[in-house]
Protein backbone atom coordinates (compact mmCIF):
# COMPACT_ATOMS: atom_id res chain seq x y z
CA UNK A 1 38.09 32.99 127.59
CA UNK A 2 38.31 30.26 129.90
CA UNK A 3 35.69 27.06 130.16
CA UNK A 4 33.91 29.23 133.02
CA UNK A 5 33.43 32.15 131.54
CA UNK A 6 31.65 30.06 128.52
CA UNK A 7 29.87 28.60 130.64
CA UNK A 8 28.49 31.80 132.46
CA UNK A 9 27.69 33.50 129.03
CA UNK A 10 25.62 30.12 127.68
CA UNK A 11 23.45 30.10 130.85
CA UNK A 12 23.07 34.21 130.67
CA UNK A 13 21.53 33.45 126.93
CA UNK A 14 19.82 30.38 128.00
CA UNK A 15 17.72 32.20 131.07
CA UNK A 16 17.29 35.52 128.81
CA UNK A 17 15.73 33.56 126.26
CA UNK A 18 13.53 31.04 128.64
CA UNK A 19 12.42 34.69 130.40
CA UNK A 20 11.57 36.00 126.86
CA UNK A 21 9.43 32.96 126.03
CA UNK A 22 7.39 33.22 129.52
CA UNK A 23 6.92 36.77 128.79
CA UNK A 24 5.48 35.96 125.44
CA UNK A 25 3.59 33.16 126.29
CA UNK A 26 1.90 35.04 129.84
CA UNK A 27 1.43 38.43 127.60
CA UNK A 28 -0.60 36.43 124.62
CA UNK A 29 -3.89 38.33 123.87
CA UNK A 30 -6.64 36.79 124.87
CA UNK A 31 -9.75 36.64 122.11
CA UNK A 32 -11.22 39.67 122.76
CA UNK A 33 -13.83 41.06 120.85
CA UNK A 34 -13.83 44.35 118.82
CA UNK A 35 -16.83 46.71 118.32
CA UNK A 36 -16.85 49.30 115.74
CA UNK A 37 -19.11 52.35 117.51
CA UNK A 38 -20.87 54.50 115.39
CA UNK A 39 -21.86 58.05 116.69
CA UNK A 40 -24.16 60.51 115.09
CA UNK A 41 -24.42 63.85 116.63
CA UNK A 42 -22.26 62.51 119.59
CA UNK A 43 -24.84 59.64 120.23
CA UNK A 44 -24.01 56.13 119.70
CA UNK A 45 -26.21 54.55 116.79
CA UNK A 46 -25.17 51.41 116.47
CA UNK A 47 -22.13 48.68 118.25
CA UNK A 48 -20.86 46.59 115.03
CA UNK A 49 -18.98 43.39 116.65
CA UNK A 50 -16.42 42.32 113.91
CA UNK A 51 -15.77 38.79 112.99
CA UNK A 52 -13.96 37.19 110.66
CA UNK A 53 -15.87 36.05 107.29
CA UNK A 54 -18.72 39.05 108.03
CA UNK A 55 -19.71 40.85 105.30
CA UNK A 56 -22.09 43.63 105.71
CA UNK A 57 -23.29 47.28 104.83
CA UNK A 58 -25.91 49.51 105.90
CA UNK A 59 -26.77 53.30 105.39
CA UNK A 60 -27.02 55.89 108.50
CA UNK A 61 -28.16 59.31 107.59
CA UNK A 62 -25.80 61.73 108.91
CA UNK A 63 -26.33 65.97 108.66
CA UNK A 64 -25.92 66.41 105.37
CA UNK A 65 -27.59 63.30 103.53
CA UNK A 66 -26.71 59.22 103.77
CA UNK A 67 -23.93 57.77 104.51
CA UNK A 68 -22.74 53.94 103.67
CA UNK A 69 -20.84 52.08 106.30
CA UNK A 70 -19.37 48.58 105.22
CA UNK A 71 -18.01 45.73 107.32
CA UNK A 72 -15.97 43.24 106.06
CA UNK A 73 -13.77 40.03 107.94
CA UNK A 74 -12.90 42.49 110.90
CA UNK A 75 -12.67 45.65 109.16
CA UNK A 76 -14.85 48.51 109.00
CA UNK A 77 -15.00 51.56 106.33
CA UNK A 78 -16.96 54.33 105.10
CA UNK A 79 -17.84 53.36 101.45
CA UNK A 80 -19.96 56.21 100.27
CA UNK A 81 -20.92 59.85 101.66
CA UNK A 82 -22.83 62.45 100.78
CA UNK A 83 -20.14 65.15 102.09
CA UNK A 84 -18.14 67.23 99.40
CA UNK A 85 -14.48 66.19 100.11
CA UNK A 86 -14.86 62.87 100.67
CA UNK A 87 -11.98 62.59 102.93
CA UNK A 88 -14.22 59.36 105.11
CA UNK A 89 -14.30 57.50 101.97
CA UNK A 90 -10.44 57.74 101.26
CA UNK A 91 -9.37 56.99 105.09
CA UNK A 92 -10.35 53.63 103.95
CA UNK A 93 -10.53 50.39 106.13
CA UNK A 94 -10.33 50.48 109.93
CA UNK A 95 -9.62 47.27 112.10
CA UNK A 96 -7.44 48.02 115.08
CA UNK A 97 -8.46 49.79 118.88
CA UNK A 98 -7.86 53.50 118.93
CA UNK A 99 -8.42 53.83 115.14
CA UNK A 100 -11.45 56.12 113.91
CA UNK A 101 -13.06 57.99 110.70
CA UNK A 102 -14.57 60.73 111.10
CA UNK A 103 -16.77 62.65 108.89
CA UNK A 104 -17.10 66.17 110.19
CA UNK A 105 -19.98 67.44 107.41
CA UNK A 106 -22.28 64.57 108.75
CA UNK A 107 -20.68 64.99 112.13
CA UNK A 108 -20.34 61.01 112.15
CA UNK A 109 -17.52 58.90 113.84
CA UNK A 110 -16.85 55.74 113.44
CA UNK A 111 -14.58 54.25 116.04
CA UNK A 112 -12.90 50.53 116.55
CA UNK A 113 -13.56 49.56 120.74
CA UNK A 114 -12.47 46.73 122.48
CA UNK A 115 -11.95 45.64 126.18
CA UNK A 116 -9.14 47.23 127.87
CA UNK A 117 -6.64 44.63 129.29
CA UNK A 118 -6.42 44.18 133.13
CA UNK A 119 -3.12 45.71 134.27
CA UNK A 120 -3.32 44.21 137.69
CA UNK A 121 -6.22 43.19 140.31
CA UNK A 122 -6.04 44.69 143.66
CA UNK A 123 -8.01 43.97 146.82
């Protein structure tokens, strides 16, 4: 390997990792904020915005009897139901967009929501 050709493969790994660090730095998520939607019957009953240190629970009714919904630093979970399988209560915590429990018996979901991120901007 002559002095050229390590010269050529030391600014190939230099510009692949200064493109790698632009790319990281321009693709950093803003702070957005995350809702947890709850739905009974198909109709939103309540927007939960999750923040860190919040601690919180509440009781919706749902179909079949109440239902306990706790919130805690970001995270959102079904702590007690009045359904027979209980298969809410052992999804456990939710915290990310796209994830959901849902409780078929008291037809309630629970779903995390947040701001979709702008792909481009036309005019």
């Amino acid at each position: 390997m002559t002095k050229a050709d390590r010269w050529l493969v030391f600014v190939i790994l230099l510009s692949g990792m200064l493109a790698w660090a632009i790319h990281g730095y321009i693709s950093q998520e803003t702070s957005t904020e995350i809702y947890a939607v709850v739905k009974v019957q198909g109709e939103v009953r309540k927007e939960i915005r999750l923040t860190e240190g919040e601690e919180n629970s509440f009781v919706i009714e749902g179909k079949t009897g109440p239902v306990m919904i706790e919130v805690r630093d970001k995270k959102v979970r079904i702590a007690e139901s009045s359904c027979p399988q209980q298969i809410c209560v052992r999804r456990s915590w939710i915290s990310a967009p796209g994830e959901s429990i849902i409780c078929v018996p008291n037809e309630i979901v629970i779903y995390i929501d947040a701001p979709a991120p702008v792909d481009a901007i036309t005019r």
